[in-house]
C-alpha atoms as a PDB file:
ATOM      1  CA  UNK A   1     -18.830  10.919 -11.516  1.00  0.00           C
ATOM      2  CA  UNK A   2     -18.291   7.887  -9.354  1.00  0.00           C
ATOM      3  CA  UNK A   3     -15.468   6.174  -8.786  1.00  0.00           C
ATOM      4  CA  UNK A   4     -15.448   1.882  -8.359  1.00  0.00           C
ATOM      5  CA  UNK A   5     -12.722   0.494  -5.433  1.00  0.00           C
ATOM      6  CA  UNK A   6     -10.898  -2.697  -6.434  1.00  0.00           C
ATOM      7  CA  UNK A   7      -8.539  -4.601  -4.562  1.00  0.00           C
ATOM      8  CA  UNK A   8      -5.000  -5.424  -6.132  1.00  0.00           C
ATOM      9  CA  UNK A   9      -4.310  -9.116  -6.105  1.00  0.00           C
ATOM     10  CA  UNK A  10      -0.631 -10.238  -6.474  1.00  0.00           C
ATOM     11  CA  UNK A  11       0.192 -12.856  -9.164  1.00  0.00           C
ATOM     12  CA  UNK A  12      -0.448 -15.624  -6.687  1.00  0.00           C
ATOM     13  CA  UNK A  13      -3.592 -14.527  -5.517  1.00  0.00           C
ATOM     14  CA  UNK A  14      -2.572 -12.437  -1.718  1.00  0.00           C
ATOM     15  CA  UNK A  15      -4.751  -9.486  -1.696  1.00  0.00           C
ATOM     16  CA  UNK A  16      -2.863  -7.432   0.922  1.00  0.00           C
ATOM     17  CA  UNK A  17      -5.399  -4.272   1.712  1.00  0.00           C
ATOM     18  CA  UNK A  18      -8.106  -6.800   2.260  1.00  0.00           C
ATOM     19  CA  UNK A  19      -5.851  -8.726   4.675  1.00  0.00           C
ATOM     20  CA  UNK A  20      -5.043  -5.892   6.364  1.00  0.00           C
ATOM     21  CA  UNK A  21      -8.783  -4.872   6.163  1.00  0.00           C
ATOM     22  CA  UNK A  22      -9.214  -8.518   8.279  1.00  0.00           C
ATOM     23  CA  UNK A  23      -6.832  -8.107  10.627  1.00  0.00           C
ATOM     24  CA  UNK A  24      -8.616  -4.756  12.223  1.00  0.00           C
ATOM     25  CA  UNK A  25     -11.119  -4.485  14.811  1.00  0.00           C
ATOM     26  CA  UNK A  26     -14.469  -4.647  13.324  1.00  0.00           C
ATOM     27  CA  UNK A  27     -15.582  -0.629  14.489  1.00  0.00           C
ATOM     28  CA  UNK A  28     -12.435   0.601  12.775  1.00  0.00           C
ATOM     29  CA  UNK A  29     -12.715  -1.827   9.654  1.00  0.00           C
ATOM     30  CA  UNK A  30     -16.763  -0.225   9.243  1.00  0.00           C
ATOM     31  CA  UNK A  31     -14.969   3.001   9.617  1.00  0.00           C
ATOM     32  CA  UNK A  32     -12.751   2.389   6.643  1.00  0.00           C
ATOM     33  CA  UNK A  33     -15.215   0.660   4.482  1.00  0.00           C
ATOM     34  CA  UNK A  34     -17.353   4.403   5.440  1.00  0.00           C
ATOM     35  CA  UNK A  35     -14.375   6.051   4.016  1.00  0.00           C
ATOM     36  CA  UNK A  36     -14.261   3.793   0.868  1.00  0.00           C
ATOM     37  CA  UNK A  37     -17.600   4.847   0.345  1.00  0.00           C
ATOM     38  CA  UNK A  38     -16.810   8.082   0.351  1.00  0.00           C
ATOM     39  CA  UNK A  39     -14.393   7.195  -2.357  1.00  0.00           C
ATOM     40  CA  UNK A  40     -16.938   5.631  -4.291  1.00  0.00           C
ATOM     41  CA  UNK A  41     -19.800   8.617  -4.175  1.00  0.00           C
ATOM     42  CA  UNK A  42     -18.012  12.069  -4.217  1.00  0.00           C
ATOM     43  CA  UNK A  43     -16.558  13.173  -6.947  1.00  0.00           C
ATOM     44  CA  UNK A  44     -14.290  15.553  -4.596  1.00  0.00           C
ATOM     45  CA  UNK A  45     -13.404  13.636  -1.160  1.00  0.00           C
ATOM     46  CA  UNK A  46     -11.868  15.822   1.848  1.00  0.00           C
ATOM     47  CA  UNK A  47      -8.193  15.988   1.803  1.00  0.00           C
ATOM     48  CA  UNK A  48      -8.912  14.652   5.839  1.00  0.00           C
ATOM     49  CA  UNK A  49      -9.432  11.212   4.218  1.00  0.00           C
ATOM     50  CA  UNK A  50      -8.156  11.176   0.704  1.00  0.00           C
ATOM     51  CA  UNK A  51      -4.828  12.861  -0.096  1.00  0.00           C
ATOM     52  CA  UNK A  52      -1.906  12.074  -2.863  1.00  0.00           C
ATOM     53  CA  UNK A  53       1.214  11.345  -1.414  1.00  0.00           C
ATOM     54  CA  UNK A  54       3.787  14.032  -2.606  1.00  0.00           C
ATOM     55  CA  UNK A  55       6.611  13.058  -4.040  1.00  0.00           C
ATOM     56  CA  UNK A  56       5.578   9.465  -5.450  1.00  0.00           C
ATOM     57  CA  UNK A  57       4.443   7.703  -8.550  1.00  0.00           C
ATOM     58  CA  UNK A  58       0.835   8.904  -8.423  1.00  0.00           C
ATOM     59  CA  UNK A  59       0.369   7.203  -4.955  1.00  0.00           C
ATOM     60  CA  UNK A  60      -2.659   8.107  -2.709  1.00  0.00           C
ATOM     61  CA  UNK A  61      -3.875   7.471   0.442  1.00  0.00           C
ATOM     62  CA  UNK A  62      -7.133   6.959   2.351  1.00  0.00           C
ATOM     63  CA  UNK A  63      -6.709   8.617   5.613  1.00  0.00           C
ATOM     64  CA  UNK A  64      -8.528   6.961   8.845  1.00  0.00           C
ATOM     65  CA  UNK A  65      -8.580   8.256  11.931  1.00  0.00           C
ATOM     66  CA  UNK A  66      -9.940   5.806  15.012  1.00  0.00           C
ATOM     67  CA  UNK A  67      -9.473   6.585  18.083  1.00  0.00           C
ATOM     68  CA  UNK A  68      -5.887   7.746  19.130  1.00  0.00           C
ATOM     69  CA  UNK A  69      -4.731   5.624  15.578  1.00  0.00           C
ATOM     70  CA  UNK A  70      -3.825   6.501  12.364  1.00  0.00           C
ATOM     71  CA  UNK A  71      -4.737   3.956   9.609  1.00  0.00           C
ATOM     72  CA  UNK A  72      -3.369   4.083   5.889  1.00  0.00           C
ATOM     73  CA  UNK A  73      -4.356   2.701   2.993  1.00  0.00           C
ATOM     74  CA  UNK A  74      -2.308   2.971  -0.058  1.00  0.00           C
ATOM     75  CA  UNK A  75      -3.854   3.567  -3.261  1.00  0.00           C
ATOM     76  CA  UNK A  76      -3.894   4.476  -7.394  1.00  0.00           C
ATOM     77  CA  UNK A  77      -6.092   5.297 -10.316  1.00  0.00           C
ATOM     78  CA  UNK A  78      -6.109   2.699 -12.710  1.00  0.00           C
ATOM     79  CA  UNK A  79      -7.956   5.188 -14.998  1.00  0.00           C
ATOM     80  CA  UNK A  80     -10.472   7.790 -14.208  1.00  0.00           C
ATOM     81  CA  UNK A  81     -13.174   6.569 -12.408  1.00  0.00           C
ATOM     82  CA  UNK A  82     -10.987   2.895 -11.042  1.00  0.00           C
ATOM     83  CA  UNK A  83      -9.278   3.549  -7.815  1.00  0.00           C
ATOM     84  CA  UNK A  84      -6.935   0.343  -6.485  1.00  0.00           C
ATOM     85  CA  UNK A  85      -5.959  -0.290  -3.004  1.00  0.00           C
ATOM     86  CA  UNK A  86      -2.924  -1.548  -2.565  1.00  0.00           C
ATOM     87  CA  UNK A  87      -2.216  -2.398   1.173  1.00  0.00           C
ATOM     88  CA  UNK A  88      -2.430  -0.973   4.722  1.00  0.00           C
ATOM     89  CA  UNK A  89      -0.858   0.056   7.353  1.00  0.00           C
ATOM     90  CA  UNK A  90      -1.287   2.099  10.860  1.00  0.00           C
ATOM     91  CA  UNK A  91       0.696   4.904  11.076  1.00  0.00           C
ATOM     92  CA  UNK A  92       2.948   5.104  13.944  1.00  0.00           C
ATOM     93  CA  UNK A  93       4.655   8.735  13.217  1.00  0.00           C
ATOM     94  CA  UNK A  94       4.357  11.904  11.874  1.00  0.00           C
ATOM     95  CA  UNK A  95       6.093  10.179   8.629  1.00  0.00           C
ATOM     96  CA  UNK A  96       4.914   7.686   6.425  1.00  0.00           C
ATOM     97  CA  UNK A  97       7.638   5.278   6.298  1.00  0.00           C
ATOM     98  CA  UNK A  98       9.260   5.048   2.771  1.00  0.00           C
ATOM     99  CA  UNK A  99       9.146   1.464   2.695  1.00  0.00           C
ATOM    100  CA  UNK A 100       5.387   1.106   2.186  1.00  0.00           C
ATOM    101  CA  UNK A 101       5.120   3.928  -0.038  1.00  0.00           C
ATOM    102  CA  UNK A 102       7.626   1.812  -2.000  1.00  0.00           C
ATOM    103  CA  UNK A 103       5.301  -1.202  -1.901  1.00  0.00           C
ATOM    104  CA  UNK A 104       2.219   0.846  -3.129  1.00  0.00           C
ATOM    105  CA  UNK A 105       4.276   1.940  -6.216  1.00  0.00           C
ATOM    106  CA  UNK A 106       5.758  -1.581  -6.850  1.00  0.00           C
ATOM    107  CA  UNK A 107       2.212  -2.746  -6.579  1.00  0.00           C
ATOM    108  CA  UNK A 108       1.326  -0.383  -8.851  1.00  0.00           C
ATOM    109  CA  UNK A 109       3.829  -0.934 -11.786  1.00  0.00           C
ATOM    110  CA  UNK A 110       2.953  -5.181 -10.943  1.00  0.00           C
ATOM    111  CA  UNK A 111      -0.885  -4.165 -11.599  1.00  0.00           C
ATOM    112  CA  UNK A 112      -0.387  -2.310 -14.587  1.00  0.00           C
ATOM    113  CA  UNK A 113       1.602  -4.558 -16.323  1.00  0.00           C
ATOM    114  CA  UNK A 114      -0.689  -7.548 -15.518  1.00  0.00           C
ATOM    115  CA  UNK A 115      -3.589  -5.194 -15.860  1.00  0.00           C
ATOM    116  CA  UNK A 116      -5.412  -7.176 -19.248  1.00  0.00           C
ATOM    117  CA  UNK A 117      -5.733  -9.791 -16.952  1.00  0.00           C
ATOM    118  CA  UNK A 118      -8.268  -7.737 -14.217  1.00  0.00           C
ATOM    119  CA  UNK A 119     -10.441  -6.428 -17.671  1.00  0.00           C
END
């Protein structure tokens, strides 16, 4: 079964994975689109680059590793088969910091309240 990657939009428009997406060197942004791909194709992705995020609202992450950097991006199933990116960040420690898991879930509630608006 394969899965379709969307971007969550805010209600005015930002679109704050595919900012961050922008705002990274080109190798490491093909490296993260490879990943997405990987979302999009296997029905069961390695837990090195696709892991839910204990302890949260049905948060997930995609997991890239470049170089001596750790890049996240935040994620959620909208249903089965929709996975939404939320936003990005690198990871500088062993922890991911609470704040942006707290943006991926406020993302997510924003998105599935305005969600008849994305179908």
């Amino acid at each position: 079964m394969s899965k379709t990657v969307i971007f969550y939009k805010t209600a005015n428009g930002k679109c704050p994975a595919h900012d961050f997406l922008d705002s990274l060197p080109s190798k490491v942004a093909q490296k993260i689109t490879w990943v997405l791909n990987l979302l999009e194709d296997l029905d069961v992705v390695p837990s090195s680059y696709f892991k839910k995020l204990v302890g949260t609202e049905e948060i997930w992450e995609c997991r890239i590793q470049f170089g001596s950097n750790a890049y996240r991006i935040f994620c959620f199933f909208a249903d089965n088969s929709v996975v939404v990116l939320t936003h990005g960040f690198i990871k500088k420690s062993q922890k991911t910091p609470k704040s942006e898991i707290e943006r991926a879930e406020s993302y997510r509630k924003d998105f599935l309240k305005r969600r008849s608006k994305y179908e």
